[in-house]
Protein backbone atom coordinates (compact mmCIF):
# COMPACT_ATOMS: atom_id res chain seq x y z
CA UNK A 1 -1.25 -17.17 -9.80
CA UNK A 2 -4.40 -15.01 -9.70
CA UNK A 3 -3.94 -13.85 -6.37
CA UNK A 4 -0.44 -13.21 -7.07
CA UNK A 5 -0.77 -10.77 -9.86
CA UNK A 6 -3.68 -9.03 -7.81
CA UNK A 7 -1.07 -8.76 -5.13
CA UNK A 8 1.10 -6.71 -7.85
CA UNK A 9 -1.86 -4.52 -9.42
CA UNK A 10 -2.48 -3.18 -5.25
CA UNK A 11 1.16 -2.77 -4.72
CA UNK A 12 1.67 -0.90 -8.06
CA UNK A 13 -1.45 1.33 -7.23
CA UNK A 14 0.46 2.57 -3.66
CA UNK A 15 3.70 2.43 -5.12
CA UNK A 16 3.34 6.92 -5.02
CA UNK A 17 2.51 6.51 -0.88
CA UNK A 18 5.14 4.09 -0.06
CA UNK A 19 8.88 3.75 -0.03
CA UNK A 20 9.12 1.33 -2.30
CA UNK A 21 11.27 3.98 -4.88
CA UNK A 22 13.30 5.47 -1.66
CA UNK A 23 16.72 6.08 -3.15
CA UNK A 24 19.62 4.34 -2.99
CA UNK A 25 23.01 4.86 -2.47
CA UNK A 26 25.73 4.65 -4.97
CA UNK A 27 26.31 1.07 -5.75
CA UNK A 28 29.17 -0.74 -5.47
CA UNK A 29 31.45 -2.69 -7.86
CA UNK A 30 29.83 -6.66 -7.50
CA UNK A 31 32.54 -8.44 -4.91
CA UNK A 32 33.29 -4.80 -3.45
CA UNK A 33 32.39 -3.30 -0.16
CA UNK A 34 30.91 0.35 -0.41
CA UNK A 35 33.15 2.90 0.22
CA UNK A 36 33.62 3.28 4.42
CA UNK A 37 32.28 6.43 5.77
CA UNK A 38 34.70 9.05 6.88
CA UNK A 39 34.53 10.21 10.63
CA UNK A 40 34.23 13.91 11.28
CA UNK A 41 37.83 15.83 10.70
CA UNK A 42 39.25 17.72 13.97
CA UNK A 43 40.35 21.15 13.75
CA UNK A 44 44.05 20.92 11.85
CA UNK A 45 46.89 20.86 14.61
CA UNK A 46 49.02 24.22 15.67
CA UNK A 47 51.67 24.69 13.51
CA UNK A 48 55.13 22.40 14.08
CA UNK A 49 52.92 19.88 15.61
CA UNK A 50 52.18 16.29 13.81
CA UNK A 51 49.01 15.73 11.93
CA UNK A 52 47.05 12.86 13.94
CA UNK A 53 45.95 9.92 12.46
CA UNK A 54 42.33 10.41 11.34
CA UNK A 55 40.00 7.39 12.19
CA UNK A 56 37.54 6.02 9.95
CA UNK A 57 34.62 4.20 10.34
CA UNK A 58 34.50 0.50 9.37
CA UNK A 59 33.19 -0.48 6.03
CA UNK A 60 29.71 -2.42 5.90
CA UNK A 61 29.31 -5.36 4.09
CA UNK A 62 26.46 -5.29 1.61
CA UNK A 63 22.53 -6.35 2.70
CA UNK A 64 22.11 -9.57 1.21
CA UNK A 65 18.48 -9.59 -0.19
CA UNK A 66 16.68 -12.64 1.44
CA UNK A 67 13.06 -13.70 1.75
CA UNK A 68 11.60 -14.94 4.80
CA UNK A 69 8.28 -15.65 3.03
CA UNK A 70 6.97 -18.19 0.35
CA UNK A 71 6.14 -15.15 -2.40
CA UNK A 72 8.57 -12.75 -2.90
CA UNK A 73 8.42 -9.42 -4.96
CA UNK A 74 11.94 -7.21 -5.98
CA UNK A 75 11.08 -3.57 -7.36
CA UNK A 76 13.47 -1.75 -9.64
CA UNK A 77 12.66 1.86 -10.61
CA UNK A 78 14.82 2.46 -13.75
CA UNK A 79 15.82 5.33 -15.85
CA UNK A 80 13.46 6.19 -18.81
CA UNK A 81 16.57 6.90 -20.56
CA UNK A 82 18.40 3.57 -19.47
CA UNK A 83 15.76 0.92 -20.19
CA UNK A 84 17.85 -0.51 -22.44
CA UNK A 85 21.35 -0.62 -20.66
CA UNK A 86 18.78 -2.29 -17.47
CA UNK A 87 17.00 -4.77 -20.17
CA UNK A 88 20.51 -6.15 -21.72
CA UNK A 89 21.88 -6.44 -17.36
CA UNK A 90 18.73 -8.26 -17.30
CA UNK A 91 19.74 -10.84 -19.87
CA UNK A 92 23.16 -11.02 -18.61
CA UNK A 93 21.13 -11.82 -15.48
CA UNK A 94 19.28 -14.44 -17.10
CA UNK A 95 21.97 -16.16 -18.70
CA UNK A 96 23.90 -16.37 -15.40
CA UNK A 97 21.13 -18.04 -13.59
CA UNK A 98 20.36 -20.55 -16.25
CA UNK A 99 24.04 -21.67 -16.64
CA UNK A 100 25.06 -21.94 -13.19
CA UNK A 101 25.81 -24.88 -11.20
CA UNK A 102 24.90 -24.01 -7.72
CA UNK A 103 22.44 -25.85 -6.80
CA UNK A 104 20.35 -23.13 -5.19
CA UNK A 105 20.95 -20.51 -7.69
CA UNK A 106 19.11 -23.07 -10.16
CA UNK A 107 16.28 -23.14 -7.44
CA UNK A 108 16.45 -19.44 -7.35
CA UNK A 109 16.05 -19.57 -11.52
CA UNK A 110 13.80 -21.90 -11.79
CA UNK A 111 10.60 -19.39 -10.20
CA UNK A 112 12.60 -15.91 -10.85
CA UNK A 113 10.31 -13.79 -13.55
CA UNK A 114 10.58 -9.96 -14.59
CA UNK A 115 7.75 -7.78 -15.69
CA UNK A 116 7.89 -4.06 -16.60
CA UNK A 117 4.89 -2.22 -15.58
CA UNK A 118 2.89 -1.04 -18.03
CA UNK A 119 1.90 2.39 -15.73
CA UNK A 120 4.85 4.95 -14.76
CA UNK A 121 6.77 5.13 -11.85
CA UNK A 122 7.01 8.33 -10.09
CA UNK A 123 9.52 11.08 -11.11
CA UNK A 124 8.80 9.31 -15.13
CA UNK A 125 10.87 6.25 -14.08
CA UNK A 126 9.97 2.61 -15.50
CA UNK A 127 9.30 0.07 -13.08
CA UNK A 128 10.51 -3.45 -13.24
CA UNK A 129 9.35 -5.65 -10.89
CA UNK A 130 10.80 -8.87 -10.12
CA UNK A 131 8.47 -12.35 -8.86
CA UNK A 132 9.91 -14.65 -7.09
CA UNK A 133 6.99 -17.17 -6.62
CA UNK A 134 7.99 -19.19 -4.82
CA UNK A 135 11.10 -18.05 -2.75
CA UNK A 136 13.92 -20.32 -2.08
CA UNK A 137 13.80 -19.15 2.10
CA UNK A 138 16.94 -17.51 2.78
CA UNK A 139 18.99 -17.87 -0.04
CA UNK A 140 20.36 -14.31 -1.49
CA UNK A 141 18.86 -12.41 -4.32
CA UNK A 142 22.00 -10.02 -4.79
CA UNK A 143 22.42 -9.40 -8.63
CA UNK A 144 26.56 -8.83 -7.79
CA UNK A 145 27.08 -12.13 -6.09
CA UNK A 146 25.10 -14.34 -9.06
CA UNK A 147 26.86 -11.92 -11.71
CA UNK A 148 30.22 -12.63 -10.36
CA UNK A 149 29.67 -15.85 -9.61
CA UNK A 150 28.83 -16.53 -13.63
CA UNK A 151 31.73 -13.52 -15.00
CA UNK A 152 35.00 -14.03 -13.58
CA UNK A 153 36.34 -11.78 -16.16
CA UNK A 154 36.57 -8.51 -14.53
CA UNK A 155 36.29 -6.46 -17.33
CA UNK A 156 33.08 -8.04 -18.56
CA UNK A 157 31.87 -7.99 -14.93
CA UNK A 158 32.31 -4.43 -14.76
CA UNK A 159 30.91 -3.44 -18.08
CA UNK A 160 27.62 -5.77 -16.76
CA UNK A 161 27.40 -4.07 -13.50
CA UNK A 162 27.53 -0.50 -15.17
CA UNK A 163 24.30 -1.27 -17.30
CA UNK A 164 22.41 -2.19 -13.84
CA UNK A 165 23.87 0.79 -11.78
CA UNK A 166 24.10 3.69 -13.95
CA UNK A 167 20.31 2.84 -14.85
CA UNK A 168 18.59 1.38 -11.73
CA UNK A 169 17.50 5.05 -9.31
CA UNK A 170 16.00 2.56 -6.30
CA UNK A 171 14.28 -0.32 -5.10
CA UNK A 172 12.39 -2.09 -2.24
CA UNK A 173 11.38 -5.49 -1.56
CA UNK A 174 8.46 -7.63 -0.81
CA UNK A 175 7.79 -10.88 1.19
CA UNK A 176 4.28 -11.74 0.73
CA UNK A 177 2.10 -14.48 2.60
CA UNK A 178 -0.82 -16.01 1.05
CA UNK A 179 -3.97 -14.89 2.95
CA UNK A 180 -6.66 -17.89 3.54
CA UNK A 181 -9.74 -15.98 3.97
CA UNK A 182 -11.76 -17.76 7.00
CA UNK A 183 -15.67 -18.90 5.50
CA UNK A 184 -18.23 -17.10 7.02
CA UNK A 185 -19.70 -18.28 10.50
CA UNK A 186 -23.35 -18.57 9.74
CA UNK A 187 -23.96 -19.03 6.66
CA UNK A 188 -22.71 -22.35 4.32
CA UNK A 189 -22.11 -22.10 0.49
CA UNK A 190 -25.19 -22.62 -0.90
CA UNK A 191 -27.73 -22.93 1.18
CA UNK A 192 -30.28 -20.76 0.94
CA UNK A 193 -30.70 -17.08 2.90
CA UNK A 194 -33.40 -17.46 5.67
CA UNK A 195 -36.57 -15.46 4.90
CA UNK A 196 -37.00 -12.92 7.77
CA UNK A 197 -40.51 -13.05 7.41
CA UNK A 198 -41.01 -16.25 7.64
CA UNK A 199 -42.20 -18.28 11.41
CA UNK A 200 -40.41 -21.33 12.37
C-alpha cells in the first residue's frame, strides 16, 4: 500500500507536465454513441439541379476503459464549482457497484477507492483520483455501462449522468506495475563495508 500511495504523490507532482488533464470531448448520454462526425459539405449544386446526398462518417463506439496491469489509477479533473454534483455521481456510483450482480462488477467493487487530492489541479480544478488496486485485467471501468446497468429508469439515468458530465473537464488513466528493485551486486544486507585501508 506504501508504494502505492508514493506512486500517487509522483504522479500528482507531474500532473502540470503531463496529459493527464487533456480535455475531453463532450460526453455522451450512458448507452449512446457520440454524435458521428460530419464529412466536409461540397459546394451547393447549380440551380434546378438535385441536392446530393451528403455522406457522413460512421459513428465510433465509446473506448472502454480497461487495465492491462495489476494497479490501476483513473484521474478526474472536476469543476471547483461542481464538486458537489461529481461527489453525489460518485455515490450513485457507489451504490451501483455494491448492489450489482455481475459477478465482475463485484470484483471491480470490491478494490475500487476514490480520493480527492488535497493540492489543486491546474486551471483551479479539483482532482479526484480513482485506485483500482488491484485491477480486475480487462474488465471495463466505463461509469455509463455500470450506471446503466444499475438505473434502467431513463430519467434517473440521465439526471445521474448530468452530475458526472456537466462537472468532470478531463481525465487520463494509469496502469501501473510494481517495480522489484534488484539487491545490490556486491554488497549483502548487513555485512559490514570493507575498510579500504586495510591489507588482506
Amino acid at each position: 500500500m506504501r508504494s502505492v500511495c508514493a506512486a500517487i504523490g509522483a504522479v500528482l507532482v507531474l500532473i502540470p507536465a503531463t496529459a493527464v488533464v487533456a480535455q475531453q470531448p463532450a460526453t455522451p448520454a450512458p448507452g449512446q454513441t457520440p454524435s458521428p462526425t460530419q464529412a466536409p459539405t461540397a459546394p451547393p449544386p447549380p440551380v434546378g439541379q438535385p441536392t446530393p446526398a451528403q455522406p457522413v462518417a460512421p459513428a465510433q463506439a465509446p473506448q472502454p476503459r480497461t487495465f492491462t496491469a495489476p494497479v490501476g489509477l483513473l484521474f478526474n479533473t472536476v469543476r471547483a464549482d461542481r464538486v458537489e454534483d461529481f461527489e453525489r455521481a460518485m455515490g450513485y456510483l457507489q451504490a451501483a457497484l455494491a448492489a450489482s450482480t455481475n459477478e465482475r462488477v463485484r470484483e471491480q467493487a470490491a478494490s475500487w477507492r476514490i480520493f480527492k487530492a488535497t493540492e489543486g489541479a491546474p486551471g483551479g480544478a479539483v482532482l479526484y483520483v480513482f485506485l483500482l488496486d488491484p485491477t480486475v485485467v480487462g474488465a471495463d471501468y466505463s461509469l455509463g455501462r455500470i450506471l446503466a446497468d444499475a438505473y434502467p429508469d431513463q430519467a434517473k439515468l440521465q439526471e445521474i449522468w448530468k452530475l458526472y458530465s456537466s462537472s468532470v473537464t478531463g481525465g487520463s488513466l494509469l496502469n501501473l506495475t510494481p517495480v522489484k528493485p534488484a539487491p545490490p551486486a556486491t554488497t549483502k544486507p548487513g555485512a559490514p563495508a570493507a575498510d579500504p585501508t586495510e591489507k588482506p
